[in-house]
C-alpha atoms as a PDB file:
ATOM      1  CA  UNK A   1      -6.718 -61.678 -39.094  1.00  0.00           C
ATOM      2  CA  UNK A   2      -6.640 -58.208 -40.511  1.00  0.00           C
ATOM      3  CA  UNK A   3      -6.581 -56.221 -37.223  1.00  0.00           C
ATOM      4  CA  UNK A   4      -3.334 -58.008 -36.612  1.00  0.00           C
ATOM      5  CA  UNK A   5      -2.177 -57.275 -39.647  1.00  0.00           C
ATOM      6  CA  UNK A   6      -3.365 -53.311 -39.561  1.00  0.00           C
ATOM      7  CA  UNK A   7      -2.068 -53.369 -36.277  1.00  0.00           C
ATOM      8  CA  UNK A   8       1.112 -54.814 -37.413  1.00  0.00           C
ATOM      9  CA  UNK A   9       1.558 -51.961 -39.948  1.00  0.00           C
ATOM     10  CA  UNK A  10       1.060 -49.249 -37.780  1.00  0.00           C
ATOM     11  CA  UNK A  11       3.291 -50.556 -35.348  1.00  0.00           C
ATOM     12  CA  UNK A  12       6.363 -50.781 -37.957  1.00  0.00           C
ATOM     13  CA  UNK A  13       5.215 -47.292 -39.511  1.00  0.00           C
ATOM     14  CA  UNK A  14       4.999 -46.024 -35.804  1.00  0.00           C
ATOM     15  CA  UNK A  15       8.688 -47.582 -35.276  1.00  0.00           C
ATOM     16  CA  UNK A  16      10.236 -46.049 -38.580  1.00  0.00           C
ATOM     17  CA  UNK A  17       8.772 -42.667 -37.955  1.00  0.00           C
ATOM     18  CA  UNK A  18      10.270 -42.215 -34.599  1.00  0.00           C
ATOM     19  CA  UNK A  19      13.407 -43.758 -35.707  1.00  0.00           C
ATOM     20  CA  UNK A  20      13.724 -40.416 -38.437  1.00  0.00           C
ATOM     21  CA  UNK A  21      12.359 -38.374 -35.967  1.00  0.00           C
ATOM     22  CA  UNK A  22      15.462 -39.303 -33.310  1.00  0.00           C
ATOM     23  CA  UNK A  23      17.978 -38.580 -35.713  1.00  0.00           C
ATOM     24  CA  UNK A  24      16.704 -35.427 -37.093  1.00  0.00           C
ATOM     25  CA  UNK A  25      18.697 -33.330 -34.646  1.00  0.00           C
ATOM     26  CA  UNK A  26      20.878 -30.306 -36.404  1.00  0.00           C
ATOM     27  CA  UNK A  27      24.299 -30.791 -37.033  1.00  0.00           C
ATOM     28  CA  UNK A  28      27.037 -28.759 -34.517  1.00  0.00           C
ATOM     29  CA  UNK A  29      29.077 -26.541 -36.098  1.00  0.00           C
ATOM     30  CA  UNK A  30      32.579 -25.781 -36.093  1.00  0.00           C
ATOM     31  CA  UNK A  31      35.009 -23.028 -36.508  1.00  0.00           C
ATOM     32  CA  UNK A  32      38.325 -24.369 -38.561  1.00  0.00           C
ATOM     33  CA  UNK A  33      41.385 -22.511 -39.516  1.00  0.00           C
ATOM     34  CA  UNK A  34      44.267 -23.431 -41.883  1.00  0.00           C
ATOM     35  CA  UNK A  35      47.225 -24.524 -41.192  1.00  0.00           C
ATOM     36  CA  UNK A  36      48.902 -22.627 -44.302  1.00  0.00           C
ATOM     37  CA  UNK A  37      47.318 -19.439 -44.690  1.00  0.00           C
ATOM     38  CA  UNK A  38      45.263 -18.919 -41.027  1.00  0.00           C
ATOM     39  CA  UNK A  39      41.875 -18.324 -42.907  1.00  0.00           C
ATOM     40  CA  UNK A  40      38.874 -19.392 -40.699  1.00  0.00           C
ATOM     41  CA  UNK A  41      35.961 -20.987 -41.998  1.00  0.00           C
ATOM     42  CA  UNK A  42      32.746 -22.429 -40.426  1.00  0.00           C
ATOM     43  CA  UNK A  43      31.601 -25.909 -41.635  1.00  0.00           C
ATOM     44  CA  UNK A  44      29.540 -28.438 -39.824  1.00  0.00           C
ATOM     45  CA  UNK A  45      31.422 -31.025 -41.852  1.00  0.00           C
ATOM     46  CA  UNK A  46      34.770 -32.760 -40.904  1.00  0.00           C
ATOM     47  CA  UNK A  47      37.419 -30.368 -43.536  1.00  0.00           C
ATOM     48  CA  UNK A  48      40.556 -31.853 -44.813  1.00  0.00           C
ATOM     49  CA  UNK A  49      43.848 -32.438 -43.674  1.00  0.00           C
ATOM     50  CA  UNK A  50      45.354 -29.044 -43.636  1.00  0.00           C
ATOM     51  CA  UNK A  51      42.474 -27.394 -41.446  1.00  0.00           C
ATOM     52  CA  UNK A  52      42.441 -27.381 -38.062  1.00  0.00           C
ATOM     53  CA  UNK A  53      38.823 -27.297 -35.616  1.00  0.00           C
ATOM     54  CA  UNK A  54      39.777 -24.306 -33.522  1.00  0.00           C
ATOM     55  CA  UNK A  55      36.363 -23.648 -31.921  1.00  0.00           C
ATOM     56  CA  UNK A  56      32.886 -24.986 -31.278  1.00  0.00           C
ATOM     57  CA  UNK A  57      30.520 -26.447 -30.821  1.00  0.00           C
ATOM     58  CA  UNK A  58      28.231 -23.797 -32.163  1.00  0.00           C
ATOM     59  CA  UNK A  59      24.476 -23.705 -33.152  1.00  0.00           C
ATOM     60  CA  UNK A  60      24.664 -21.853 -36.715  1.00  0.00           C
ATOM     61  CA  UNK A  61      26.290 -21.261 -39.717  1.00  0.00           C
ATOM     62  CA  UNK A  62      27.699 -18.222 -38.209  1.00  0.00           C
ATOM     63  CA  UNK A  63      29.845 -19.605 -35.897  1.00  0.00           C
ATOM     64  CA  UNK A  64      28.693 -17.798 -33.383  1.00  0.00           C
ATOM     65  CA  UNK A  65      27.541 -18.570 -30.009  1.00  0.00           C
END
């Protein structure tokens, strides 16, 4: 009874650890300008209303290919 319970275990843990592992790809990044000023700024987060997404995706923080 406790092998199918060990194996039980390591089956979920197995399961949960490949779940995190499938989702830990980086995030893209993109280039965004205003629509007031035209200053550019890289973010690899969705920016507010007044900014557009001009460019991407890119790999870095750089914005840069």
């Amino acid at each position: 009874m406790s092998l199918r319970i060990g194996f039980g275990l390591t089956l979920a843990a197995s399961l949960l650890l490949g779940a995190v592992v499938v989702q830990a790809a980086p995030a893209s990044w993109w280039l965004y300008e205003s629509a007031s000023t035209g200053r550019t700024m890289c973010s690899n987060v969705p920016q507010a209303s007044g900014w557009v997404r001009v460019a991407g995706p890119f790999n870095n923080g750089g914005c840069r290919r």
